[in-house]
PDB file of N, CA and C in Angstrom:
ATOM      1  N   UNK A   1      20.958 138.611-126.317  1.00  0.00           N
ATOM      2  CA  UNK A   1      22.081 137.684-126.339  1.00  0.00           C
ATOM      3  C   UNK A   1      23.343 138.490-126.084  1.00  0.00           C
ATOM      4  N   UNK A   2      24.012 137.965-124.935  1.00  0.00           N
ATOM      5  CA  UNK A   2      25.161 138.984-124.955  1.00  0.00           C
ATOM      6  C   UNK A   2      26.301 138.088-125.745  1.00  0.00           C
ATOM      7  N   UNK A   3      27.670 139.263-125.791  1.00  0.00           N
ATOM      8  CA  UNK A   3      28.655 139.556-126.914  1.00  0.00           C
ATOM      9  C   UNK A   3      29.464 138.044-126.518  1.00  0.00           C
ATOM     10  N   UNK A   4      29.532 137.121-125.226  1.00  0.00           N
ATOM     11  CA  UNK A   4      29.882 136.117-125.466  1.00  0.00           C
ATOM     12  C   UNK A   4      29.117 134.667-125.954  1.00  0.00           C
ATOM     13  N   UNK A   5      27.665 135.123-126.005  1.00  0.00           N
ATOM     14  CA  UNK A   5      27.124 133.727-126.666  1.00  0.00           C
ATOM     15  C   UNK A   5      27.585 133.970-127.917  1.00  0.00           C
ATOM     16  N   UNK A   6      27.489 135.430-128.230  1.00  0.00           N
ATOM     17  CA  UNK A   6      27.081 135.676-130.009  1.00  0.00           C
ATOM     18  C   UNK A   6      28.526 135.322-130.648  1.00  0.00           C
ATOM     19  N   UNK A   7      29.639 135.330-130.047  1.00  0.00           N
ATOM     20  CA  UNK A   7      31.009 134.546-130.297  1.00  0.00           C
ATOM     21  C   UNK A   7      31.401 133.732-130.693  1.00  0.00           C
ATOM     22  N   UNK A   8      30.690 132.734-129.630  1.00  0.00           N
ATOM     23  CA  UNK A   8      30.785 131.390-129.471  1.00  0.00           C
ATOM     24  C   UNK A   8      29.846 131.253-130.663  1.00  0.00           C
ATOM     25  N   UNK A   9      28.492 131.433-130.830  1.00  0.00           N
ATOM     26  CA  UNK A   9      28.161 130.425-132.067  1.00  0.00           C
ATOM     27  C   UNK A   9      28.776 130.768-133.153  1.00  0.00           C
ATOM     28  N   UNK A  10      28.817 131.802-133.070  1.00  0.00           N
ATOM     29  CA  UNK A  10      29.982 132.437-134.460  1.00  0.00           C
ATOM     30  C   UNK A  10      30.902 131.603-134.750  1.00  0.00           C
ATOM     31  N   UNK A  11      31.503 131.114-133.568  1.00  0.00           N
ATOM     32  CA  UNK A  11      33.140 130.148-133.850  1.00  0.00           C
ATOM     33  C   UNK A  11      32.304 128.970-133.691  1.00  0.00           C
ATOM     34  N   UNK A  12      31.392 128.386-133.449  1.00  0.00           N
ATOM     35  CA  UNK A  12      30.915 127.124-133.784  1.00  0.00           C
ATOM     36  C   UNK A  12      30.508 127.310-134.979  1.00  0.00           C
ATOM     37  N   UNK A  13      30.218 128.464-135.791  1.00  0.00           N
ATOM     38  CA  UNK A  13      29.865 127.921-137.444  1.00  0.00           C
ATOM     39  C   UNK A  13      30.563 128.206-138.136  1.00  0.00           C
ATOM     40  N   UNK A  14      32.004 128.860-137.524  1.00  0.00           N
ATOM     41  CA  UNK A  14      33.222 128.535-138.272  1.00  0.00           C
ATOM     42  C   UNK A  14      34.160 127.245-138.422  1.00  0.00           C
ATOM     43  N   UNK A  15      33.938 126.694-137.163  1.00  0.00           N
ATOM     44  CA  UNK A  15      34.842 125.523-137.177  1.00  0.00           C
ATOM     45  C   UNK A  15      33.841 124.246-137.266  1.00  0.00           C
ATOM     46  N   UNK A  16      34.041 123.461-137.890  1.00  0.00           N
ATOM     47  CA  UNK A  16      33.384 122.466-137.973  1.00  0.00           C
ATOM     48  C   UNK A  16      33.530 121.614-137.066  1.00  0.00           C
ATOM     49  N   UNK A  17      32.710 120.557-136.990  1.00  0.00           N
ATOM     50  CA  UNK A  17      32.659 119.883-135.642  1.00  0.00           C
ATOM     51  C   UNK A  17      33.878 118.815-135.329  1.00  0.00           C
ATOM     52  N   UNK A  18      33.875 118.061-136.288  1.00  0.00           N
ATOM     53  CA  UNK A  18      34.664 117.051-136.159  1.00  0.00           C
ATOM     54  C   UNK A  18      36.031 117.610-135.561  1.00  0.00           C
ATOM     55  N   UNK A  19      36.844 119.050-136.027  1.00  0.00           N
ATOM     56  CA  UNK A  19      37.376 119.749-135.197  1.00  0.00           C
ATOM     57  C   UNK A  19      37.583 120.196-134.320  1.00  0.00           C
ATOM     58  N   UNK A  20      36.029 120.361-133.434  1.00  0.00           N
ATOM     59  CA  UNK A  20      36.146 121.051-132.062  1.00  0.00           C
ATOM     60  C   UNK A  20      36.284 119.571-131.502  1.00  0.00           C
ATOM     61  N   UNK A  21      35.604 118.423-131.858  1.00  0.00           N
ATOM     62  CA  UNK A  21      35.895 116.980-131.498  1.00  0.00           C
ATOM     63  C   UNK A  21      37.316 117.101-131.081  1.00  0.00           C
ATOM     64  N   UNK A  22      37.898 117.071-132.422  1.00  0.00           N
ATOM     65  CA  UNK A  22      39.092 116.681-131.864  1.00  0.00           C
ATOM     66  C   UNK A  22      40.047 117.677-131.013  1.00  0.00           C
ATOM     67  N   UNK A  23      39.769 118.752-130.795  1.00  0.00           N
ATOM     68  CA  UNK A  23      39.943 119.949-129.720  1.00  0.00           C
ATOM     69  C   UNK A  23      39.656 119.101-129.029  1.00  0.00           C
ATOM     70  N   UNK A  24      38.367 118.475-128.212  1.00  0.00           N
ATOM     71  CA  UNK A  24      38.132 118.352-127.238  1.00  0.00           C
ATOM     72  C   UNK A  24      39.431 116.833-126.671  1.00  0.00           C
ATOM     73  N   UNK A  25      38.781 116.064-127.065  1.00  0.00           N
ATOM     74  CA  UNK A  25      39.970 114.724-127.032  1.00  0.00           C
ATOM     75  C   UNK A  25      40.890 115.358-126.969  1.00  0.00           C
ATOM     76  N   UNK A  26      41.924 116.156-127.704  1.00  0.00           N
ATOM     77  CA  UNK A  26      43.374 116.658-127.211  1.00  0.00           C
ATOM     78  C   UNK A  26      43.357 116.995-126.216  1.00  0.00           C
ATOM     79  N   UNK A  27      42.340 118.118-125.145  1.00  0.00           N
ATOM     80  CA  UNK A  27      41.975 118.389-124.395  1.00  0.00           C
ATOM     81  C   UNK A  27      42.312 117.599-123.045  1.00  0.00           C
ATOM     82  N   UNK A  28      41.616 116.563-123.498  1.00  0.00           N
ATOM     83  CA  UNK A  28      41.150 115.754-122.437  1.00  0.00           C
ATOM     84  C   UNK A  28      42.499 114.615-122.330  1.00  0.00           C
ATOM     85  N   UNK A  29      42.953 114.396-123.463  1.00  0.00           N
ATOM     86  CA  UNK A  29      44.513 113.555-123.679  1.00  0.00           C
ATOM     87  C   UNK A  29      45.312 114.453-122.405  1.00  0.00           C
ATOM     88  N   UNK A  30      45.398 115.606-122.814  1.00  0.00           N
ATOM     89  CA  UNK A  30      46.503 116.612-121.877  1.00  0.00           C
ATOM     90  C   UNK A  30      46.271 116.623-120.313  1.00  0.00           C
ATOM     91  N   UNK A  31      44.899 116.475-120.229  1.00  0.00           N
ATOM     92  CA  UNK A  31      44.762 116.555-119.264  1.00  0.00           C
ATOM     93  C   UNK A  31      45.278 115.198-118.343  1.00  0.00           C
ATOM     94  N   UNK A  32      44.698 113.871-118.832  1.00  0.00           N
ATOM     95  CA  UNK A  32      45.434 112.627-118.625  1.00  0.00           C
ATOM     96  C   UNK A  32      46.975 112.359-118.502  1.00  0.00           C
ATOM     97  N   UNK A  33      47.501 112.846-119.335  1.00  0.00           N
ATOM     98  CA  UNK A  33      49.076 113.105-119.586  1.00  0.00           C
ATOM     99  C   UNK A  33      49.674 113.379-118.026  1.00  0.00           C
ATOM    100  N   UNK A  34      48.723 114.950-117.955  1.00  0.00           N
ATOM    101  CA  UNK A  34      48.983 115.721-117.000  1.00  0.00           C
ATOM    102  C   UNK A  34      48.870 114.817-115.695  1.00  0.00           C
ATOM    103  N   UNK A  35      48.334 114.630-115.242  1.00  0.00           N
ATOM    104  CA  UNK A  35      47.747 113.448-114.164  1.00  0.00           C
ATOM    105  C   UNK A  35      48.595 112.529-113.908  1.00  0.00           C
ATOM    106  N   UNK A  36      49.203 111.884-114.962  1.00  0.00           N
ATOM    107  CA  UNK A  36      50.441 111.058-115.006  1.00  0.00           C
ATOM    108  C   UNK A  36      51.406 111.249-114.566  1.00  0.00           C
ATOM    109  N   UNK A  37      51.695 112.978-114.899  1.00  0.00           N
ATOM    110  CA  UNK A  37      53.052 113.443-115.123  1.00  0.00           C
ATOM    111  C   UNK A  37      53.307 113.806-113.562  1.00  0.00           C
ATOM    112  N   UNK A  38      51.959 114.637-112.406  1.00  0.00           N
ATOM    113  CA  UNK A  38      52.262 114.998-111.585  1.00  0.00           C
ATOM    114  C   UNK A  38      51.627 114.053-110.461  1.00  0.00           C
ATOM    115  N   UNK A  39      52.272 114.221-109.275  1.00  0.00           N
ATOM    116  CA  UNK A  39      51.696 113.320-107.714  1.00  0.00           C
ATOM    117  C   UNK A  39      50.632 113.563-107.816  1.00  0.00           C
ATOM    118  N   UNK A  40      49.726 112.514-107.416  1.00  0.00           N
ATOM    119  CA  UNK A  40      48.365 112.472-107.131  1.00  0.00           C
ATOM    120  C   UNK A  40      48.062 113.609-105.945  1.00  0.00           C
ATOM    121  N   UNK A  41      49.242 113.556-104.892  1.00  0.00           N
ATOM    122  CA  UNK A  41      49.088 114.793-103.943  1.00  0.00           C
ATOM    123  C   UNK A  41      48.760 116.366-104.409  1.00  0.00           C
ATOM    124  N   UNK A  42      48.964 116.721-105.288  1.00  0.00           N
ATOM    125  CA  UNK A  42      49.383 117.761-106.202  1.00  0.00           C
ATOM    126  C   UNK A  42      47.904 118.114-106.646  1.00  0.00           C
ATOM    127  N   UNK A  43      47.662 116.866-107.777  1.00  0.00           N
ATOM    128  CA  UNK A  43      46.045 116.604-108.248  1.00  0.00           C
ATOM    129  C   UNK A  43      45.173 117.335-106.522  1.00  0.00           C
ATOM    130  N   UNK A  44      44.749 116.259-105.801  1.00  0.00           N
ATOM    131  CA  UNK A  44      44.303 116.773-104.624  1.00  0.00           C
ATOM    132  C   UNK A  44      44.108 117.817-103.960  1.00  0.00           C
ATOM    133  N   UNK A  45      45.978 118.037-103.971  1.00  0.00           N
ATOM    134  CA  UNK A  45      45.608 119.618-103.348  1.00  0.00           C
ATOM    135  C   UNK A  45      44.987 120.719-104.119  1.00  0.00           C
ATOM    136  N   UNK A  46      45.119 120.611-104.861  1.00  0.00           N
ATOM    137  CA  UNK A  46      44.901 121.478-106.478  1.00  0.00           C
ATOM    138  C   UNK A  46      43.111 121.799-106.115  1.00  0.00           C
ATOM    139  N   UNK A  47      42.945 120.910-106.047  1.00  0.00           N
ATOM    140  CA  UNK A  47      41.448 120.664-105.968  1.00  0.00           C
ATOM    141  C   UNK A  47      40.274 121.153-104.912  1.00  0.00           C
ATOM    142  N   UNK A  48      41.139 120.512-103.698  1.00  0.00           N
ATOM    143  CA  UNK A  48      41.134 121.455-102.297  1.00  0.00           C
ATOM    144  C   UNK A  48      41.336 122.957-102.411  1.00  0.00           C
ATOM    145  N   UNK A  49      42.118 123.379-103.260  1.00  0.00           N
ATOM    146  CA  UNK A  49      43.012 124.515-102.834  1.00  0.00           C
ATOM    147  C   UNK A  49      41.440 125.302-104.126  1.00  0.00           C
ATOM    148  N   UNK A  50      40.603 125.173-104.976  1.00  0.00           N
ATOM    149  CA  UNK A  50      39.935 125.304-105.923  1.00  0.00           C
ATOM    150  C   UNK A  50      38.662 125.596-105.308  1.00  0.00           C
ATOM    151  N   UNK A  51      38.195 124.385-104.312  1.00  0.00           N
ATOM    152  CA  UNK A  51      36.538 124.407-103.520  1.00  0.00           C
ATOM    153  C   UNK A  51      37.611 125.435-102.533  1.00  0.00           C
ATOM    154  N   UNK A  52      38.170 125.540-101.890  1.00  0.00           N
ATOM    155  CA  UNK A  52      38.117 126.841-100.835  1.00  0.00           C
ATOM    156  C   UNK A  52      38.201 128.345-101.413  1.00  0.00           C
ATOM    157  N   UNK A  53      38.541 128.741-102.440  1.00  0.00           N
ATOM    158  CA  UNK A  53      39.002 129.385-103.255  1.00  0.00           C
ATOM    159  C   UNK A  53      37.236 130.120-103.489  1.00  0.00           C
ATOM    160  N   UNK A  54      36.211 128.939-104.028  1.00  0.00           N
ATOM    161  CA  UNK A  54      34.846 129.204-104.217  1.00  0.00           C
ATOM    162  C   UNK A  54      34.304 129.671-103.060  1.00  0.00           C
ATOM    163  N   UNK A  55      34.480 128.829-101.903  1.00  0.00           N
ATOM    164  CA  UNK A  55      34.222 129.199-100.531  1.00  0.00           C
ATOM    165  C   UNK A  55      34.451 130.288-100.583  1.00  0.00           C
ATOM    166  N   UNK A  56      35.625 130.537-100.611  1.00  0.00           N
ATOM    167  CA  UNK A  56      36.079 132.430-100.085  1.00  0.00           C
ATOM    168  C   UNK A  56      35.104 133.724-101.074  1.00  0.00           C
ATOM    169  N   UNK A  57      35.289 133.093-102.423  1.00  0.00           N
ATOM    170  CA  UNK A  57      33.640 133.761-103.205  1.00  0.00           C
ATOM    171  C   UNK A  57      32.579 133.956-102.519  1.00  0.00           C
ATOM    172  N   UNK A  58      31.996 132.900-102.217  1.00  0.00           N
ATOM    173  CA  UNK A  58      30.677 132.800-101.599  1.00  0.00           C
ATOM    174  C   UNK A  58      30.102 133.420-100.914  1.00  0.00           C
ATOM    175  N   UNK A  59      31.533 133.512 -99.852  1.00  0.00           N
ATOM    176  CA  UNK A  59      31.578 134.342 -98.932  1.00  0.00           C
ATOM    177  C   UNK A  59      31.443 135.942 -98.760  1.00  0.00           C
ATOM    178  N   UNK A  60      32.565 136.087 -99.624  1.00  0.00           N
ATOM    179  CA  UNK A  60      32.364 137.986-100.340  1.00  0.00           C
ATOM    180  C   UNK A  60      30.773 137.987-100.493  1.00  0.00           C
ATOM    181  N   UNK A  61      30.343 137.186-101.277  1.00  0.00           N
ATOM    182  CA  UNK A  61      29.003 137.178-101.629  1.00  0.00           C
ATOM    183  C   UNK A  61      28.263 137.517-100.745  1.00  0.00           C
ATOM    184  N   UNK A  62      27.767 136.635 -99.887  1.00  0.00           N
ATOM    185  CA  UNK A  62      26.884 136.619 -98.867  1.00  0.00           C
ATOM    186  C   UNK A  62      26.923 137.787 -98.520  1.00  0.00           C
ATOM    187  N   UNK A  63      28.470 137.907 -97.784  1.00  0.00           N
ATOM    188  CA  UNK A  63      28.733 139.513 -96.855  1.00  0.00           C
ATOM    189  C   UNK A  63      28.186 140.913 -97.885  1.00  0.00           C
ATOM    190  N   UNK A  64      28.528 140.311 -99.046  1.00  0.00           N
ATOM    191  CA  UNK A  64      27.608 141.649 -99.726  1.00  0.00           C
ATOM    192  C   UNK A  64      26.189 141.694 -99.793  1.00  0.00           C
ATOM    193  N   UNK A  65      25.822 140.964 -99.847  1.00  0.00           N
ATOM    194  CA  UNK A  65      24.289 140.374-100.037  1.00  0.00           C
ATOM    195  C   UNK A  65      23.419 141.014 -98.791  1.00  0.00           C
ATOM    196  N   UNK A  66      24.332 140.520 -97.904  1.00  0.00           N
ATOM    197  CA  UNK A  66      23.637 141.247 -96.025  1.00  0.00           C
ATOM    198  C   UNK A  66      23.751 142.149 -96.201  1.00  0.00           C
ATOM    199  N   UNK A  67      25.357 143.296 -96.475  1.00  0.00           N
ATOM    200  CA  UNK A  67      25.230 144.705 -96.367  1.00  0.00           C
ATOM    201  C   UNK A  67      23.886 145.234 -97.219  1.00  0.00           C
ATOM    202  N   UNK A  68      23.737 144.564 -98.318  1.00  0.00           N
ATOM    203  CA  UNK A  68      22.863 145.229 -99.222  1.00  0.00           C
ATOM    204  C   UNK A  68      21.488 145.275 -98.669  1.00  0.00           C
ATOM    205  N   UNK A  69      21.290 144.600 -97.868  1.00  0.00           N
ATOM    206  CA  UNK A  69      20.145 143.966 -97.198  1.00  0.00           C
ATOM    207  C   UNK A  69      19.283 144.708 -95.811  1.00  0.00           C
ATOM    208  N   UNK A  70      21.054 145.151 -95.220  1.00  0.00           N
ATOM    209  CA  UNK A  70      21.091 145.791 -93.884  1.00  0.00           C
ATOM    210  C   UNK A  70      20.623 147.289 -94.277  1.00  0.00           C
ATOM    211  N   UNK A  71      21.350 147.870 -95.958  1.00  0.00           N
ATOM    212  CA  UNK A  71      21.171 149.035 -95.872  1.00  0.00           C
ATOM    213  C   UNK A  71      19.598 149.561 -96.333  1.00  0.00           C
ATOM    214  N   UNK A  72      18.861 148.586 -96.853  1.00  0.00           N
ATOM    215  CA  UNK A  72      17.521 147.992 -97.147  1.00  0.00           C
ATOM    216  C   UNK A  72      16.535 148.426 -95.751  1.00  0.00           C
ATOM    217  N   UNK A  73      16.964 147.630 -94.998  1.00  0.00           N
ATOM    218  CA  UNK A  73      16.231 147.920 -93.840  1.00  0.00           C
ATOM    219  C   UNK A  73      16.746 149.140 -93.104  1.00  0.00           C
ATOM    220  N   UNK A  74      17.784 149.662 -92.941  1.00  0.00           N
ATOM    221  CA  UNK A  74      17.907 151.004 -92.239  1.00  0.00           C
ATOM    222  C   UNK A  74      17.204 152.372 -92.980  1.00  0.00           C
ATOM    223  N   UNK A  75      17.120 152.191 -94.592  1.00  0.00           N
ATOM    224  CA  UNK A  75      16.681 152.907 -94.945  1.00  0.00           C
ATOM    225  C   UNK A  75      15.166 153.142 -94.903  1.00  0.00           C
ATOM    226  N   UNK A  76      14.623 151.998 -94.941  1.00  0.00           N
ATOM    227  CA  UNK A  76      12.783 151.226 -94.825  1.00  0.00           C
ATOM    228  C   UNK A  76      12.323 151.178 -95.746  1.00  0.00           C
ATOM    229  N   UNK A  77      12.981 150.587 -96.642  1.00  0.00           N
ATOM    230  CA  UNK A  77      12.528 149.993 -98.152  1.00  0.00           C
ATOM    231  C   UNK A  77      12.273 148.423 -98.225  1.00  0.00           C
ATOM    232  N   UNK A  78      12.351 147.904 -97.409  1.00  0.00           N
ATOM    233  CA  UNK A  78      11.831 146.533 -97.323  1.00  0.00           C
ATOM    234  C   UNK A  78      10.995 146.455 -97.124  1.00  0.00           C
TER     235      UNK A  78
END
C-alpha cells in the first residue's frame, strides 16, 4: 500500500463521515456558484483547454513509449 492510500484511510478514520458529506456538498455548492458566477464560454473553454492539455500527455507518452521500444529493437532484446 503506498504512503497515499495509507493517508487517506487514516483521514477517513479521523473524520467522520457525515463531515466529509458535508465537505463534499460544499464542494459541489462552489462549484455551482462558480458556474453561475462565470460565462458559460469560460466553463467550455476551460474544458477544451483540459482534454488538449491530456492530449499533449498522451502524447509525451506514446513518443516515449516508441523510443523505449525503438531502443528495444536496436539493441535485440525483443
Amino acid at each position: 500500500m503506498n504512503e497515499k492510500t495509507t493517508r487517506r484511510r487514516h483521514f477517513e478514520d479521523e473524520i467522520p463521515e457525515d463531515v466529509r458529506h458535508h465537505f463534499r456538498e460544499a464542494r459541489e455548492e462552489l462549484r455551482e456558484s462558480m458556474k453561475a458566477f462565470l460565462p458559460p464560454g469560460f466553463i467550455e473553454h476551460r474544458r477544451n483547454a483540459r482534454r488538449e492539455m491530456l492530449l499533449a500527455w498522451r502524447s509525451l507518452i506514446d513518443s516515449a513509449l516508441e523510443r523505449m521500444d525503438q531502443k528495444k529493437e536496436e539493441e535485440g532484446t525483443v
